[in-house]
Protein backbone atom coordinates (compact mmCIF):
# COMPACT_ATOMS: atom_id res chain seq x y z
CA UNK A 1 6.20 -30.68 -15.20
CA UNK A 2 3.13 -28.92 -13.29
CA UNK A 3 0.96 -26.48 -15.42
CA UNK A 4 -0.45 -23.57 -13.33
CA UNK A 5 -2.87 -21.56 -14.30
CA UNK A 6 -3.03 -17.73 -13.22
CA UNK A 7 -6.14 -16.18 -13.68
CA UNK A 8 -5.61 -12.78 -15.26
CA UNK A 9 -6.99 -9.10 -14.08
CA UNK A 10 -10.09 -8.20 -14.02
CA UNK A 11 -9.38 -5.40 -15.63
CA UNK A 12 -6.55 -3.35 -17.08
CA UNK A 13 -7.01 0.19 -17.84
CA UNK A 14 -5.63 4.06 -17.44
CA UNK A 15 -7.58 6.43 -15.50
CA UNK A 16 -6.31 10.52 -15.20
CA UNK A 17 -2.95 8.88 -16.36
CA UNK A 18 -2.42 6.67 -14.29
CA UNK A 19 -2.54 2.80 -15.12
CA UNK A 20 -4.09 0.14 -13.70
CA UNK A 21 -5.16 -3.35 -13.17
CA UNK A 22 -8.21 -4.55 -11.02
CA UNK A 23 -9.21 -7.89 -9.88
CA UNK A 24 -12.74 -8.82 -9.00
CA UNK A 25 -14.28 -11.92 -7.14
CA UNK A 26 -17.15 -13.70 -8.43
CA UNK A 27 -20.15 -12.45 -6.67
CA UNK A 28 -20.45 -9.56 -4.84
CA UNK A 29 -17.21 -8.74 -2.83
CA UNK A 30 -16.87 -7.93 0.60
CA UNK A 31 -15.11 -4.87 0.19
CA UNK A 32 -12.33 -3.15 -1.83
CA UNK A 33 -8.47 -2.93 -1.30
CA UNK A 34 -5.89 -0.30 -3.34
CA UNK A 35 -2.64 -1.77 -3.06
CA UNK A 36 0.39 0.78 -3.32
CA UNK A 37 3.87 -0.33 -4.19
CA UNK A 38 7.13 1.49 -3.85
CA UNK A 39 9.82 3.47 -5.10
CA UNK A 40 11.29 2.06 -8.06
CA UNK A 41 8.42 -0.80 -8.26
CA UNK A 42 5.42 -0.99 -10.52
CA UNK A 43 1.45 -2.38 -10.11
CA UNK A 44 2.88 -5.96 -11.46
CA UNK A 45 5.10 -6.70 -8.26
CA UNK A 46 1.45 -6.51 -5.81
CA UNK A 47 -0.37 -9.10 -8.25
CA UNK A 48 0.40 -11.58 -6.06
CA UNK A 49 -1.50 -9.95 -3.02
CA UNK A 50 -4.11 -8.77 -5.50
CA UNK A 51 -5.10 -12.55 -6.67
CA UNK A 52 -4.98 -13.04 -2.61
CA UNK A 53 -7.66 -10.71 -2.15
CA UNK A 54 -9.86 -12.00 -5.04
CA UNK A 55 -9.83 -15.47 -3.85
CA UNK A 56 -10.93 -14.20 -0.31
CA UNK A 57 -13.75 -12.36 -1.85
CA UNK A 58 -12.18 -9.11 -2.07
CA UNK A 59 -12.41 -6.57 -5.23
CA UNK A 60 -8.50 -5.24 -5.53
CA UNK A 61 -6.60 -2.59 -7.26
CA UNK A 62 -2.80 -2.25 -8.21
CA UNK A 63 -1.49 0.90 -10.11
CA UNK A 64 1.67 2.48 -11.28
CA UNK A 65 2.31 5.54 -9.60
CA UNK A 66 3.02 8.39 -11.49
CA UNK A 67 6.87 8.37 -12.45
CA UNK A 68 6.68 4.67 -12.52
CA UNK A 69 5.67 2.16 -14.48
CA UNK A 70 3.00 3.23 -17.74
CA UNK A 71 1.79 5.75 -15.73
CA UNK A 72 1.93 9.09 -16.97
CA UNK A 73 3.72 12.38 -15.43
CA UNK A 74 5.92 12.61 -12.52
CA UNK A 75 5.54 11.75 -9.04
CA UNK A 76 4.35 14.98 -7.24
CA UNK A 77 1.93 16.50 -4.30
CA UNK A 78 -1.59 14.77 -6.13
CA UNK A 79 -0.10 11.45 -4.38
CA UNK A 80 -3.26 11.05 -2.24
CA UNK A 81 -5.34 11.97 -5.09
CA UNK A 82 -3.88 9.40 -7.38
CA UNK A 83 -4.36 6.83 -4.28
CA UNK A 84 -8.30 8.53 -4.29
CA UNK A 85 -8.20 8.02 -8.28
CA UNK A 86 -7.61 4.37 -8.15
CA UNK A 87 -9.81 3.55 -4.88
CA UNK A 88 -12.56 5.46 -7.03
CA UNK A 89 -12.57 1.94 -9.25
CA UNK A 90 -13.19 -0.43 -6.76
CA UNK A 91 -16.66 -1.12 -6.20
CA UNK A 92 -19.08 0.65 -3.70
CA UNK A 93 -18.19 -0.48 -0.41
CA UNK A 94 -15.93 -0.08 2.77
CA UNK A 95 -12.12 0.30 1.41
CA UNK A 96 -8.73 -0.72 2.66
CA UNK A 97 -4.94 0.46 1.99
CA UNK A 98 -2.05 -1.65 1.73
CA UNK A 99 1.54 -0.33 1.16
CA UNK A 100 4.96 -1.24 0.85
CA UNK A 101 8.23 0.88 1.71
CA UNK A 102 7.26 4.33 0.53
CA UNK A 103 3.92 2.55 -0.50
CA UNK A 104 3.97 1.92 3.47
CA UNK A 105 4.07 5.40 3.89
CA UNK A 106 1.56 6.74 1.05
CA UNK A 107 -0.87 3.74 2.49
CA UNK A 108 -0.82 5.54 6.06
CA UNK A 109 -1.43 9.02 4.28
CA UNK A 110 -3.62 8.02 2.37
CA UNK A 111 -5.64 5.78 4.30
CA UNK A 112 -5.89 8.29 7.16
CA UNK A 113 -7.50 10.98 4.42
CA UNK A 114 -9.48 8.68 2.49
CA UNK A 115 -11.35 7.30 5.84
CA UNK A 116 -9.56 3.57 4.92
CA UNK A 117 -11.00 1.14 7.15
CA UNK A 118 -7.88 -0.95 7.19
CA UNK A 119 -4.36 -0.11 6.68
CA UNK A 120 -1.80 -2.82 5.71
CA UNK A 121 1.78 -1.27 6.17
CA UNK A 122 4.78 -3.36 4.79
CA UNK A 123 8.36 -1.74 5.94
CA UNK A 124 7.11 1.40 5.80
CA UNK A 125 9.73 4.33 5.24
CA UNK A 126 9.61 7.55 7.08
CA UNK A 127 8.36 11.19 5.03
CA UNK A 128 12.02 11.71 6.28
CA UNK A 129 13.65 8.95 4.54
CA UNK A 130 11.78 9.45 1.39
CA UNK A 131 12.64 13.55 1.64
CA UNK A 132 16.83 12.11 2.07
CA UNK A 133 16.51 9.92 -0.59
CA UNK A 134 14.75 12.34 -3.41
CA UNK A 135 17.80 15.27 -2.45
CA UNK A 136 20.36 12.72 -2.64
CA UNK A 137 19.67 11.80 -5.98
CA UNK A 138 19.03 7.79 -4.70
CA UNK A 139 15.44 7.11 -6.56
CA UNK A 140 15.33 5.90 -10.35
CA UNK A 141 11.84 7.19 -10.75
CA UNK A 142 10.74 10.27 -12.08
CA UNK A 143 9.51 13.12 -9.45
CA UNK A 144 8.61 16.66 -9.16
CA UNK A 145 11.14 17.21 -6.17
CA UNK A 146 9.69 21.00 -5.36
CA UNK A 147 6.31 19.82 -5.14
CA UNK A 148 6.77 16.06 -3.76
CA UNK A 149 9.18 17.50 -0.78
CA UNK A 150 6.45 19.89 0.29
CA UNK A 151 4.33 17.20 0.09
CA UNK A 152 6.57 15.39 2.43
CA UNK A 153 6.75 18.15 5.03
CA UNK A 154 2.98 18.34 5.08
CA UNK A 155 2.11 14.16 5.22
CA UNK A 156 3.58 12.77 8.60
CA UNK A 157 3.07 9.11 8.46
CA UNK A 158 3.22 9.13 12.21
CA UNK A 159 0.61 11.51 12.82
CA UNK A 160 -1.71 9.43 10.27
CA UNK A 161 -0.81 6.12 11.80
CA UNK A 162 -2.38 7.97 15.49
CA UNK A 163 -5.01 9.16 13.94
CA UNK A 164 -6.11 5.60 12.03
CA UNK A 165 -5.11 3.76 15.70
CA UNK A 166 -6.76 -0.25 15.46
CA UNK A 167 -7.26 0.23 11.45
CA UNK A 168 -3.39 -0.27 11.11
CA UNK A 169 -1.72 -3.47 10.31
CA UNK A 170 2.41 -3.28 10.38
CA UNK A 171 4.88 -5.57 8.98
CA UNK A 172 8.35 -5.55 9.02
CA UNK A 173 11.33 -7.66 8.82
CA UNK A 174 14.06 -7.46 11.40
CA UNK A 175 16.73 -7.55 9.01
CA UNK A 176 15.66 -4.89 7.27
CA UNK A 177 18.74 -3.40 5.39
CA UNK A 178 16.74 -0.02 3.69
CA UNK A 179 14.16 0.70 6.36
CA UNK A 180 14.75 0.23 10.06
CA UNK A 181 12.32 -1.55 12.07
CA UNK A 182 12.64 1.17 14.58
CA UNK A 183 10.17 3.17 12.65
CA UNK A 184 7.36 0.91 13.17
CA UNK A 185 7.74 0.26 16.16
CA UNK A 186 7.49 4.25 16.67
CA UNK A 187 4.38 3.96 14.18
CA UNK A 188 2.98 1.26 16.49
CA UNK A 189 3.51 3.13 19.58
CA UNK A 190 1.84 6.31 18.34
CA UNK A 191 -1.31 4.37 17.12
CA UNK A 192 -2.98 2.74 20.28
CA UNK A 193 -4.65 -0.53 19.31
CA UNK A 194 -2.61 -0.99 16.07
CA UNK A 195 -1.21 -4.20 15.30
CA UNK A 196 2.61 -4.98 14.75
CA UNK A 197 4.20 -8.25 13.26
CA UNK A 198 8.18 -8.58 13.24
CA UNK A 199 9.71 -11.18 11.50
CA UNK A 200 13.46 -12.24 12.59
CA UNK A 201 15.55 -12.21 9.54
CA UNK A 202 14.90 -11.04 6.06
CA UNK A 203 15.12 -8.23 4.04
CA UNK A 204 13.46 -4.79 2.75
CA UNK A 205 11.15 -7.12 0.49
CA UNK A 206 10.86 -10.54 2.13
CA UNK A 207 7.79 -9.75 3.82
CA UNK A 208 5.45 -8.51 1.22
CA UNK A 209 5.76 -11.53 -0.98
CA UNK A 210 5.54 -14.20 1.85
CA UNK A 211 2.38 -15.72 1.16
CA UNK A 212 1.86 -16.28 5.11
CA UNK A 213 1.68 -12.90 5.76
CA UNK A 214 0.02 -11.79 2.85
CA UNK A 215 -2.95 -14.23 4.34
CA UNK A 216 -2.80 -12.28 7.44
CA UNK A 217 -2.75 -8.73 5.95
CA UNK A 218 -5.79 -10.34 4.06
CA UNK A 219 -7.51 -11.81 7.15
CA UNK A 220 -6.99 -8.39 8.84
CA UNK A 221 -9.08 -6.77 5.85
CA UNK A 222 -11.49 -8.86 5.14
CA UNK A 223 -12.08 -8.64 9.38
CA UNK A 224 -12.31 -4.90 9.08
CA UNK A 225 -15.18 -4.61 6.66
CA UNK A 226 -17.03 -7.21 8.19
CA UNK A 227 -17.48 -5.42 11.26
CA UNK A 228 -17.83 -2.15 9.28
CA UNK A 229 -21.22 -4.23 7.68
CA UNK A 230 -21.99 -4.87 11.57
């Protein structure tokens, strides 16, 4: 039997209620990434792309969203600011957003407000899907619905995905049983100069965990903020 060895957080902590875990490099890192997940998840299921990041020389962050996890309060309209929050840890630098499902979504928000120099967008659902889903009752997590619905009508992931244009990374898999892959390729259409990967097969979470792809979302990154240090 093989041993392997999995080299903790950085860093676990709570800040403005929300709770975290961060993962330095050793040395200085090239630049920081907040990694989203989404509904239903927690910060533990983007560990995996976290460690990825470290071992490429990237500082990362993963965090419960609020109405998840052993975070505290409900999910509600401060979802950028929570994302702002938890960037706030990583060290001074260029930073990048990576998101899955309604992560996807919060990551192209998000990204486009915080000035993100690289967005990594896994399945990403629709402000439409997610604004479904909370009135039909289909999410386990706990929300404000009055205040995260407006929030929904006001955050167009489309619109963001235009506006952040060659900073956007999507990944999707064709089999995709929860979030079409029609809606990326409308995200990839409205961003000129974005960059779209669709695997044959699958399902709603294949992609984030394949460790292929999580190297590319990483090479995409770490490609970002080195022409950002240009």
């Amino acid at each position: 039997m093989r041993t392997v060895h999995v080299e903790p957080p950085s860093e676990i902590g709570r800040r403005d209620g929300l709770s975290y875990a961060l993962f330095r490099p050793d040395g200085d890192p090239l630049g920081g990434v907040a990694s989203v997940h989404g509904a239903g998840s927690c910060k533990e299921n983007h560990f995996d792309f976290a460690r990825a990041c470290r071992a490429a020389g990237l500082a990362a962050v993963a965090f419960d969203q609020r109405g998840h996890g052993e975070s505290e309060g409900a999910l509600d309209g401060r979802a950028i600011a929570d994302v702002a929050t938890i960037a706030g840890l990583l060290p001074p630098g260029a930073v990048a957003v990576r998101g899955s499902s309604m992560g996807g979504y919060l990551a192209l928000v998000a990204g486009q407000a915080l000035g993100a120099v690289a967005v990594v967008a896994i399945c990403p659902a629709s402000a439409g899907m997610l604004a479904r889903g909370l009135r039909e009752r289909r999410f386990s997590f706990r929300a404000d619905e009055p205040s995260l619905t407006r929030f929904l009508s006001e955050h167009d992931a489309t619109a963001a995905a235009a506006g952040l244009g060659e900073r956007v990374l999507l990944l999707h898999a064709e089999g995709d049983e929860q979030v079409p892959v029609t809606h990326s390729r409308e995200l990839h259409a409205a961003a000129p100069g974005s960059r779209l990967v669709v695997v044959p097969g699958g399902h709603h979470q294949s992609v984030q965990h394949d460790q292929e792809l999580q190297a590319l979302s990483v090479r995409f990154i770490a490609r970002a903020m080195r022409e950002g240090v240009d």
